[in-house]
Protein backbone atom coordinates (compact mmCIF):
# COMPACT_ATOMS: atom_id res chain seq x y z
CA UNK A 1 34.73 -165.08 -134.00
CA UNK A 2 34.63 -166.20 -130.39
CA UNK A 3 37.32 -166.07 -127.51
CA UNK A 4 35.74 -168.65 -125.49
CA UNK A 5 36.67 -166.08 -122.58
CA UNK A 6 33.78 -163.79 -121.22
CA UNK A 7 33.82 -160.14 -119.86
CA UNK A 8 33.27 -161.10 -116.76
CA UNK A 9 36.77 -162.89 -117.02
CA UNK A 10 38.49 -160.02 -117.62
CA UNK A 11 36.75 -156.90 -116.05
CA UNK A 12 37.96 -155.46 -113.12
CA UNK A 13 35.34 -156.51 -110.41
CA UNK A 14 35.78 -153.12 -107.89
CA UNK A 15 35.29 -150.23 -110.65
CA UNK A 16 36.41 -147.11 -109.18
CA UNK A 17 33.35 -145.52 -108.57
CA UNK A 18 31.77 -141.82 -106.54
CA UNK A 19 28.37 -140.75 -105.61
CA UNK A 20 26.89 -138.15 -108.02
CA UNK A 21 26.64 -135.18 -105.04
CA UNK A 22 30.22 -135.56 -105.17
CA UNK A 23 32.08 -132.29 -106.87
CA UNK A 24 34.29 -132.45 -109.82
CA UNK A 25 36.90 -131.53 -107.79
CA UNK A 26 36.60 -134.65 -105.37
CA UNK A 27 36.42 -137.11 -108.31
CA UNK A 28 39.40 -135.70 -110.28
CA UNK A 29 41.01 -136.17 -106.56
CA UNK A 30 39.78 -139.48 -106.55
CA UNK A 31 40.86 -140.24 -110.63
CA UNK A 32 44.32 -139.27 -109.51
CA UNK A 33 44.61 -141.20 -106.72
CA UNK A 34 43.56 -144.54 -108.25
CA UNK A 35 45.66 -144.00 -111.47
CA UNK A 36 42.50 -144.07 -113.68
CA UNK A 37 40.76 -142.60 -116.51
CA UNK A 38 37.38 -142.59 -115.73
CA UNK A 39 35.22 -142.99 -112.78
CA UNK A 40 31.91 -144.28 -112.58
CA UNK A 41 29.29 -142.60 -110.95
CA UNK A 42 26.78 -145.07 -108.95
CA UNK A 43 24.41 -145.13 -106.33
CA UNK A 44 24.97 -147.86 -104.09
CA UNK A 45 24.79 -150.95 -106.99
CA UNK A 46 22.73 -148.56 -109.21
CA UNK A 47 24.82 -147.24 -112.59
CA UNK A 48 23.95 -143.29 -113.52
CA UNK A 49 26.94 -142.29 -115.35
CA UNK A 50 30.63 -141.99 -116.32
CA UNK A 51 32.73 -139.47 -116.16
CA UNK A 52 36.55 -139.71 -118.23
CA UNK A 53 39.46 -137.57 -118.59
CA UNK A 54 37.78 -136.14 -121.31
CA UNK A 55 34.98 -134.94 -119.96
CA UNK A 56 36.79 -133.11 -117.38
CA UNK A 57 39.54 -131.71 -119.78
CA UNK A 58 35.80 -130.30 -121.36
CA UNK A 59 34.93 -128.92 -117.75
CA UNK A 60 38.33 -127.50 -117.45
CA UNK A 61 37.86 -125.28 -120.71
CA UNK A 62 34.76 -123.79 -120.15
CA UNK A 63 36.70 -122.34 -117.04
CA UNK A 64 34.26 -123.20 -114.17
CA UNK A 65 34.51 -123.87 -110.65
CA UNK A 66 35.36 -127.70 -110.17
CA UNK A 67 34.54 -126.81 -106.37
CA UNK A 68 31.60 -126.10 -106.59
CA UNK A 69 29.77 -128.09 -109.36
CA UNK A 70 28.26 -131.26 -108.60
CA UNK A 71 29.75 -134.25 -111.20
CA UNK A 72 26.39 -135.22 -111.81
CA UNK A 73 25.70 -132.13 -113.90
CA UNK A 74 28.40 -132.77 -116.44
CA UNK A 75 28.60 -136.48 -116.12
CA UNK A 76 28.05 -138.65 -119.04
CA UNK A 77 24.23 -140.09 -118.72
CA UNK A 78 23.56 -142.42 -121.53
CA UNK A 79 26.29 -145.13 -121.29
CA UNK A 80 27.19 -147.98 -123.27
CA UNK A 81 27.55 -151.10 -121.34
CA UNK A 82 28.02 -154.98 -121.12
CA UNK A 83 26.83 -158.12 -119.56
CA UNK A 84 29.36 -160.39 -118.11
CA UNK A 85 28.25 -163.80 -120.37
CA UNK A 86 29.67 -161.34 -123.33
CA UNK A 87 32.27 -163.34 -125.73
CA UNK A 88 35.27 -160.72 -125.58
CA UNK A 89 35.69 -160.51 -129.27
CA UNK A 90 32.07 -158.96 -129.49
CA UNK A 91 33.38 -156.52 -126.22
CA UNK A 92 36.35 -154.91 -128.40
CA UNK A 93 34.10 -154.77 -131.54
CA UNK A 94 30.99 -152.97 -129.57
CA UNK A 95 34.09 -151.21 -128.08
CA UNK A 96 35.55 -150.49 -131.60
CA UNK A 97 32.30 -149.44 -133.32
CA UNK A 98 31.31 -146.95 -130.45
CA UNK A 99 34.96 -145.80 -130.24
CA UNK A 100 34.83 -146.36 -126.47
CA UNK A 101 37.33 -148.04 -124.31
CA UNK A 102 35.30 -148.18 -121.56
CA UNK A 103 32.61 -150.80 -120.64
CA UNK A 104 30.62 -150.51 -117.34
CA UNK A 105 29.65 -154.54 -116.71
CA UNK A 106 25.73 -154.65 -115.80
CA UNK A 107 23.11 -157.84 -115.29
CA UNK A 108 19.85 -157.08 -114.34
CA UNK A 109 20.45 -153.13 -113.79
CA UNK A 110 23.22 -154.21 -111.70
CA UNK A 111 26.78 -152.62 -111.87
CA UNK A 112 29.18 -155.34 -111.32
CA UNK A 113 32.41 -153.90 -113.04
CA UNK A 114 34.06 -152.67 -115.44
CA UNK A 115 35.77 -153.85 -118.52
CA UNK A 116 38.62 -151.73 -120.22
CA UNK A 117 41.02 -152.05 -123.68
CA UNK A 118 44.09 -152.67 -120.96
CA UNK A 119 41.73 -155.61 -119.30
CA UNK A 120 40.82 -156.91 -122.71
CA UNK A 121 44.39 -156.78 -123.91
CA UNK A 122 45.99 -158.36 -120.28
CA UNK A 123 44.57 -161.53 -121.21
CA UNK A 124 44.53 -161.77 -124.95
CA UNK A 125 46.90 -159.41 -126.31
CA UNK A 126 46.18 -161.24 -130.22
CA UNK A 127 42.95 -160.41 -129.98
CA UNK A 128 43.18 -156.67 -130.66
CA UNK A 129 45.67 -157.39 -133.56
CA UNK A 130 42.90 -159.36 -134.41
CA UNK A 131 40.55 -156.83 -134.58
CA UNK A 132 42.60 -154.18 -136.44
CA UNK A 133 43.55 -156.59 -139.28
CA UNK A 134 39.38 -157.33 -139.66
CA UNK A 135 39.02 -153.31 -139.28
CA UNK A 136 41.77 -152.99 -142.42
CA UNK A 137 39.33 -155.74 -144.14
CA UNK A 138 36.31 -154.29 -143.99
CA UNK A 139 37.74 -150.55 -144.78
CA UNK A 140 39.58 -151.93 -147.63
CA UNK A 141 35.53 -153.74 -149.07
CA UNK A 142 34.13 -150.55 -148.38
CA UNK A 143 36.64 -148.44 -149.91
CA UNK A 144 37.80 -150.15 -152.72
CA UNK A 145 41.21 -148.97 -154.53
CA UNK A 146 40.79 -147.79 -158.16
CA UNK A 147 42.91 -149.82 -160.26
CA UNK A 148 44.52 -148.66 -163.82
CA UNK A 149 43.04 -150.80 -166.87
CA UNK A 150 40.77 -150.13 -169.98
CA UNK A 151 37.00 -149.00 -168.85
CA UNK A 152 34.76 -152.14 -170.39
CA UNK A 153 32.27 -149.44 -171.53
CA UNK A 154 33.66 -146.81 -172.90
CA UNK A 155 37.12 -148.75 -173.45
CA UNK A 156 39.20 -145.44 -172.66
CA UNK A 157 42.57 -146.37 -170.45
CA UNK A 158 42.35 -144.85 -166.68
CA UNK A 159 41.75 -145.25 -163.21
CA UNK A 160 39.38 -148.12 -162.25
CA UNK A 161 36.79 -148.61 -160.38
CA UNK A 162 34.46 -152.03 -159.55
CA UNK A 163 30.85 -151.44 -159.99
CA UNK A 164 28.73 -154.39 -160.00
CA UNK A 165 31.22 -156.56 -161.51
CA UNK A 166 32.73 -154.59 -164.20
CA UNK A 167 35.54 -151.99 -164.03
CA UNK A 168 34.55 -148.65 -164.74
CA UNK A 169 36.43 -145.54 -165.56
CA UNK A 170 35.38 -142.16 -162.98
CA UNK A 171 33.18 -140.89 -165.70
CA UNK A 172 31.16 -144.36 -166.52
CA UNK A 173 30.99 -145.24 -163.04
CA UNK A 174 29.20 -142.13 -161.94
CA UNK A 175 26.74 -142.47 -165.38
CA UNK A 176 25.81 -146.06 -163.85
CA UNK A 177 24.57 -144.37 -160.38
């Protein structure tokens, strides 16, 4: 299913962003100040990490210095990003599938934003309903719900299941496996 809207559309184009000698201390500073939940961690035009909420609520646990520890030690290194030319749709499902909701923008090993849920959902709030209903789909094929009937092989009355086209009780169903 396509939007007909891109990333680049709706990603913010000035991602809030810190230079990886930078302390965990300055970049929660930093997170604060901008009201966000993650910060990306660049050099110059150059993408080397992310760091979000979580990973500092991590930090915060293991009880060590924020002052003096550099965010490029505990910064996340292997990201999952976009290009801007990206249909939306396939943003929230890459989005939904990696349970991120957080997309650095990149062309060319270029950082040139950032696209989040909020951005997604500021312009096309019926696309994420979208996506859950799909989600509710697919979990429902994958999962299917016994159903009460008589088992066409061994004709006792039970609980259900599909296999291959017939409905199975538990104990023919796991015999055909």
């Amino acid at each position: 299913m396509k939007t007909g809207l891109k990333v680049s559309e709706a990603m913010s184009q000035t991602p809030v962003t810190i230079l990886p000698t930078k302390t965990i201390l300055e970049c929660a500073k930093i997170m604060l100040k901008r009201n966000v939940g993650s910060i990306l961690i660049a050099n110059g035009d150059k993408l080397q990490g992310i760091l979000t909420e979580k990973d500092l609520v991590g930090f915060i646990a293991k009880g060590l210095d924020p002052k003096k520890i550099q965010v490029s030690k505990i910064m996340t290194k292997k990201i999952d990003t976009i290009e801007p030319d990206v249909d939306l749709f396939e943003a929230l499902t890459k989005m939904k599938i990696e349970k991120i909701r957080r997309l650095p923008v990149v062309y060319k090993n270029k950082l040139l934003g950032m696209l989040t849920i909020n951005d997604i959902l500021k312009i096309q709030p019926a696309l994420f309903e979208l996506i859950q209903e799909r989600a509710k789909m697919e979990s429902s094929k994958n999962n299917p719900k016994p159903t009460e009937g008589e088992c066409e092989l061994c004709e006792n009355y039970g609980k259900l299941y599909e296999v291959d086209g017939q409905y199975l009780c538990e104990e023919c169903r796991i015999e055909q496996e």
